[in-house]
N, C-alpha and C. Protein backbone atom coordinates (compact mmCIF):
# COMPACT_ATOMS: atom_id res chain seq x y z
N UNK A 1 7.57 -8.60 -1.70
CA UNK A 1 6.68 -9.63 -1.27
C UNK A 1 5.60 -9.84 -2.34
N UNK A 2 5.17 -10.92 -2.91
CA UNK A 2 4.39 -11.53 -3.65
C UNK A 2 3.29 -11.86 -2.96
N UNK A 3 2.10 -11.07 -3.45
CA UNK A 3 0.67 -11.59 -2.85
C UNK A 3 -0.20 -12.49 -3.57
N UNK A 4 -1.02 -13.23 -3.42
CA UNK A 4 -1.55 -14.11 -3.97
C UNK A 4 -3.36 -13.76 -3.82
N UNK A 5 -3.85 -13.26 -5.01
CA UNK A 5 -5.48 -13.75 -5.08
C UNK A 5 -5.99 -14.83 -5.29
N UNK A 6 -6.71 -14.85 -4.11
CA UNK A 6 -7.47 -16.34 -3.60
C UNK A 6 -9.13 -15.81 -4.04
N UNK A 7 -10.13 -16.33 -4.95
CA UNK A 7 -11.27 -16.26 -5.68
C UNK A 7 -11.77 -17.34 -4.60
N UNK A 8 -12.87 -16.73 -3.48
CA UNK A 8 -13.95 -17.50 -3.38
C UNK A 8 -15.23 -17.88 -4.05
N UNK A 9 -16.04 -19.02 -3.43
CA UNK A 9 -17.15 -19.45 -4.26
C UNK A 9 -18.42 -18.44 -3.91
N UNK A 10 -18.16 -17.83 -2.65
CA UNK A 10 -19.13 -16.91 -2.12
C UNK A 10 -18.83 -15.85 -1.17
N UNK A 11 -20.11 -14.69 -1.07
CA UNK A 11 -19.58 -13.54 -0.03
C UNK A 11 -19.61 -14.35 1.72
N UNK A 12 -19.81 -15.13 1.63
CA UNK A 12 -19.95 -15.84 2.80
C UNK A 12 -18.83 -16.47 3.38
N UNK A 13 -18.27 -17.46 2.25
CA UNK A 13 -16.51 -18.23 1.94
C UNK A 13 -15.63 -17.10 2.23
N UNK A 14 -15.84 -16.07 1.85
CA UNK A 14 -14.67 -14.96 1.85
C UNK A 14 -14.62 -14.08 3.58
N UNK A 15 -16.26 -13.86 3.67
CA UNK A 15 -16.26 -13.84 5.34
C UNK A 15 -14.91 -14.55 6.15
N UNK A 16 -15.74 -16.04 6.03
CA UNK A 16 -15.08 -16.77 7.13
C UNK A 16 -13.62 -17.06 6.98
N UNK A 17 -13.13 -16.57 5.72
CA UNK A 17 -11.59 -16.68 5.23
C UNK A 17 -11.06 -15.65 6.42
N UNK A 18 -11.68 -14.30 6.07
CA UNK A 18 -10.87 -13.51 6.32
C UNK A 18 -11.11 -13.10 7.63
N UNK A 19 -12.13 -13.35 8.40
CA UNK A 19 -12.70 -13.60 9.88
C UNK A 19 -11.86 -14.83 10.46
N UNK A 20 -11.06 -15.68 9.75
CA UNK A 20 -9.82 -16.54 10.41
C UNK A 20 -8.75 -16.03 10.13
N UNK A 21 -8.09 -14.99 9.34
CA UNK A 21 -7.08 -14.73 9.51
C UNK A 21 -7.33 -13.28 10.27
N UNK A 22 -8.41 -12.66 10.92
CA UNK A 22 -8.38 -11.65 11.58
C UNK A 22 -8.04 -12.50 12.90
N UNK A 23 -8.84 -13.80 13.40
CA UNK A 23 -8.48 -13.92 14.55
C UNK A 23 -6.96 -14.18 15.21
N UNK A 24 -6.37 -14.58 14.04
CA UNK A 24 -4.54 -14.89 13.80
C UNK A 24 -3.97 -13.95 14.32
N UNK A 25 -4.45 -12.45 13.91
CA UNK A 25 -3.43 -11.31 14.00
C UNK A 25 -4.30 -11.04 15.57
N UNK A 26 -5.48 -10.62 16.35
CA UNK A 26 -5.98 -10.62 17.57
C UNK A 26 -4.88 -11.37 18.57
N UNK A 27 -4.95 -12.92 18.25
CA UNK A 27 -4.28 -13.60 19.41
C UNK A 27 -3.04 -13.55 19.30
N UNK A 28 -2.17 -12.93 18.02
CA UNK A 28 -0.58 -12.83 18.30
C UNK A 28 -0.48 -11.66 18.62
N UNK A 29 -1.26 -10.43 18.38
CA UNK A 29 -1.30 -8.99 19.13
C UNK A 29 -2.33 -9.09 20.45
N UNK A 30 -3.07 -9.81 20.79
CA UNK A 30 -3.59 -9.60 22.31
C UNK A 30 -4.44 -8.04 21.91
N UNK A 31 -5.35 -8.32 20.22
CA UNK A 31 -6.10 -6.92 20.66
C UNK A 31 -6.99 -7.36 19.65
N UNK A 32 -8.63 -7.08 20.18
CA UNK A 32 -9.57 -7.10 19.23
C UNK A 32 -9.03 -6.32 17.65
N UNK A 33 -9.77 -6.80 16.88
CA UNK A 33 -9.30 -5.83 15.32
C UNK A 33 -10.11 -4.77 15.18
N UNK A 34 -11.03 -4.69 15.98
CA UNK A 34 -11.77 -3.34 15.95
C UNK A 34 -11.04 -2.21 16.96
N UNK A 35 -10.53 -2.61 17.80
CA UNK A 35 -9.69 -1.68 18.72
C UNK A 35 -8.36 -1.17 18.30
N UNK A 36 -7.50 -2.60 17.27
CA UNK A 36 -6.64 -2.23 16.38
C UNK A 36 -6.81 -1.28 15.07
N UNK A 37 -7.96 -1.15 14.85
CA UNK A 37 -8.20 -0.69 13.48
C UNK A 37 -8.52 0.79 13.69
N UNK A 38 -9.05 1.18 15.06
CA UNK A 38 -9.17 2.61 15.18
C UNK A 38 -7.83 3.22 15.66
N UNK A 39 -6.93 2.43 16.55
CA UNK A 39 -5.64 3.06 17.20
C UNK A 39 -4.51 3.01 15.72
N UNK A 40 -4.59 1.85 14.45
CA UNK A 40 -4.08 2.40 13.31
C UNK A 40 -4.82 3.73 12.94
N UNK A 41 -5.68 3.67 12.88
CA UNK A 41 -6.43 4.85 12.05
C UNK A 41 -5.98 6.27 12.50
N UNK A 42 -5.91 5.98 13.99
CA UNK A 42 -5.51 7.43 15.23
C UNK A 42 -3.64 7.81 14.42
N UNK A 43 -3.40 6.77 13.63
CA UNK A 43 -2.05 6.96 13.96
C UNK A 43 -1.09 6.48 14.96
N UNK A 44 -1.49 5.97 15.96
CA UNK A 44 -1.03 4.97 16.99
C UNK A 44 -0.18 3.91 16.88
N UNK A 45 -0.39 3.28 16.04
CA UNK A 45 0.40 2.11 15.31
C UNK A 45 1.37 2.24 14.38
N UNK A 46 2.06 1.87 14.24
CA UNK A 46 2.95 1.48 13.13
C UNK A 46 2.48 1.47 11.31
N UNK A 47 3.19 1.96 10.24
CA UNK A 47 2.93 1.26 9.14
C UNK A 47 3.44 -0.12 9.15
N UNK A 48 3.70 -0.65 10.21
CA UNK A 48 4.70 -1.97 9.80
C UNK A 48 3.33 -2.85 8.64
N UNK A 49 4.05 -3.69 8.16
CA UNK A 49 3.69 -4.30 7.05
C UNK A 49 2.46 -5.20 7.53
N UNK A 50 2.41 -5.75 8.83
CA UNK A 50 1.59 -6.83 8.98
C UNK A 50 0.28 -6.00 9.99
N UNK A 51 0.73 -4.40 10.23
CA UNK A 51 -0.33 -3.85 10.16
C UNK A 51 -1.11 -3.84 9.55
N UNK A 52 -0.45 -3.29 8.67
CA UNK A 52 -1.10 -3.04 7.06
C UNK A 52 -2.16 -3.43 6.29
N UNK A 53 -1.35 -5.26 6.28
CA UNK A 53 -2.32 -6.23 6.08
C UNK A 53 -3.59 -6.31 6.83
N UNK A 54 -3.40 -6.47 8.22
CA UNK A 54 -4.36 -6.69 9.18
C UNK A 54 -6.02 -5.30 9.29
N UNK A 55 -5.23 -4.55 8.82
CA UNK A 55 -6.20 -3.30 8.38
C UNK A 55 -6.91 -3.57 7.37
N UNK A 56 -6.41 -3.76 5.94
CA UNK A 56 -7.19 -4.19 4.87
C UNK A 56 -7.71 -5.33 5.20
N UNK A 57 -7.29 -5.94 5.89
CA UNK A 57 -8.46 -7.42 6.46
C UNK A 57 -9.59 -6.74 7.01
N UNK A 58 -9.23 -6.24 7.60
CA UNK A 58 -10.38 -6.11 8.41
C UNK A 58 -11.63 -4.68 7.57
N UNK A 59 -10.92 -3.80 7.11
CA UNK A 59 -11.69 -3.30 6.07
C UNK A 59 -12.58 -3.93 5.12
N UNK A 60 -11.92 -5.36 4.77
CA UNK A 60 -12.70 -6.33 3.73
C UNK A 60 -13.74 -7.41 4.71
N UNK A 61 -13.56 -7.56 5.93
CA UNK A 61 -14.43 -7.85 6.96
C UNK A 61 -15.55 -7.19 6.42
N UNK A 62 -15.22 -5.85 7.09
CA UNK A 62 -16.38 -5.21 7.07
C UNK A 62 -16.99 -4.80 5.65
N UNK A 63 -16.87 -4.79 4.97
CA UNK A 63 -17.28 -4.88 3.44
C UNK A 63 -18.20 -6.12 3.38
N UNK A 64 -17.45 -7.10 3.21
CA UNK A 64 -18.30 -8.39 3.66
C UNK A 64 -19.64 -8.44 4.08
N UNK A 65 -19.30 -7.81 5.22
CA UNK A 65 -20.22 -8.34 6.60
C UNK A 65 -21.54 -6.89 6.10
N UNK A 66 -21.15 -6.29 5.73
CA UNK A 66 -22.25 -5.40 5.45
C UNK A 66 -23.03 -5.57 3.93
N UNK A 67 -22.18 -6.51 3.08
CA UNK A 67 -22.63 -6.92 1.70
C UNK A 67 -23.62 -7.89 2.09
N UNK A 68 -23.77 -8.81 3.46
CA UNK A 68 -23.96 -9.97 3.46
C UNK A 68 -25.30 -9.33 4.17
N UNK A 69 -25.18 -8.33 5.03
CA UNK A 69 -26.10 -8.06 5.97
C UNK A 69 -27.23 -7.37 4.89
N UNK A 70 -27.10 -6.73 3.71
CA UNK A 70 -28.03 -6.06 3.27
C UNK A 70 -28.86 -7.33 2.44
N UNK A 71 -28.03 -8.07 1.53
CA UNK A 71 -28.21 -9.24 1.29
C UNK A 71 -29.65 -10.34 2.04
N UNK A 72 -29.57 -9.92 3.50
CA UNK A 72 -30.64 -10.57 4.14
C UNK A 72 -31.62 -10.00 4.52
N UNK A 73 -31.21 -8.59 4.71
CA UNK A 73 -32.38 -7.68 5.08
C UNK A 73 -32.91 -7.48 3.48
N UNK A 74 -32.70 -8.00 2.59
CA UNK A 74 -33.60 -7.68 1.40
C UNK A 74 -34.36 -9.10 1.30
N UNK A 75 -33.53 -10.08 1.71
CA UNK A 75 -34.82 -11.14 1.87
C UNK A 75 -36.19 -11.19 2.57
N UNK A 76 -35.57 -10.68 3.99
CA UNK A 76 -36.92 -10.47 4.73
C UNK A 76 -38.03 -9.80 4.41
């Protein structure tokens, strides 16, 4: 399988990228990605492939979301 890097314009663009393809994998699995991401972690889940993915999504979520959050708390 061939992956493709997609370069956003911002940590913000890349948020909401990847905060829409988290909600993709939620509503075709019927499970928050935070509830998925600890029952992968437990071992619970599968390596299947679109786990996989859905893990490093959501790892880069949270990367994001905490780049973005310090980002504002240094404005204030």
């Amino acid at each position: 399988m061939r992956k493709q890097t997609i370069q956003y314009t911002s940590s913000l663009d890349a948020l909401i990228a990847v905060t829409k393809r988290l909600s993709l994998y939620e509503n075709q699995h019927q499970m928050n990605s935070e509830d998925f991401y600890r029952q992968y972690n437990q071992g619970i889940l599968s390596d299947d492939v679109t786990f996989i993915e859905w893990a490093n999504d959501y790892r880069h979520y949270l990367a994001l979301h905490q780049e973005l959050e310090q980002r504002l708390n240094n404005v204030a």
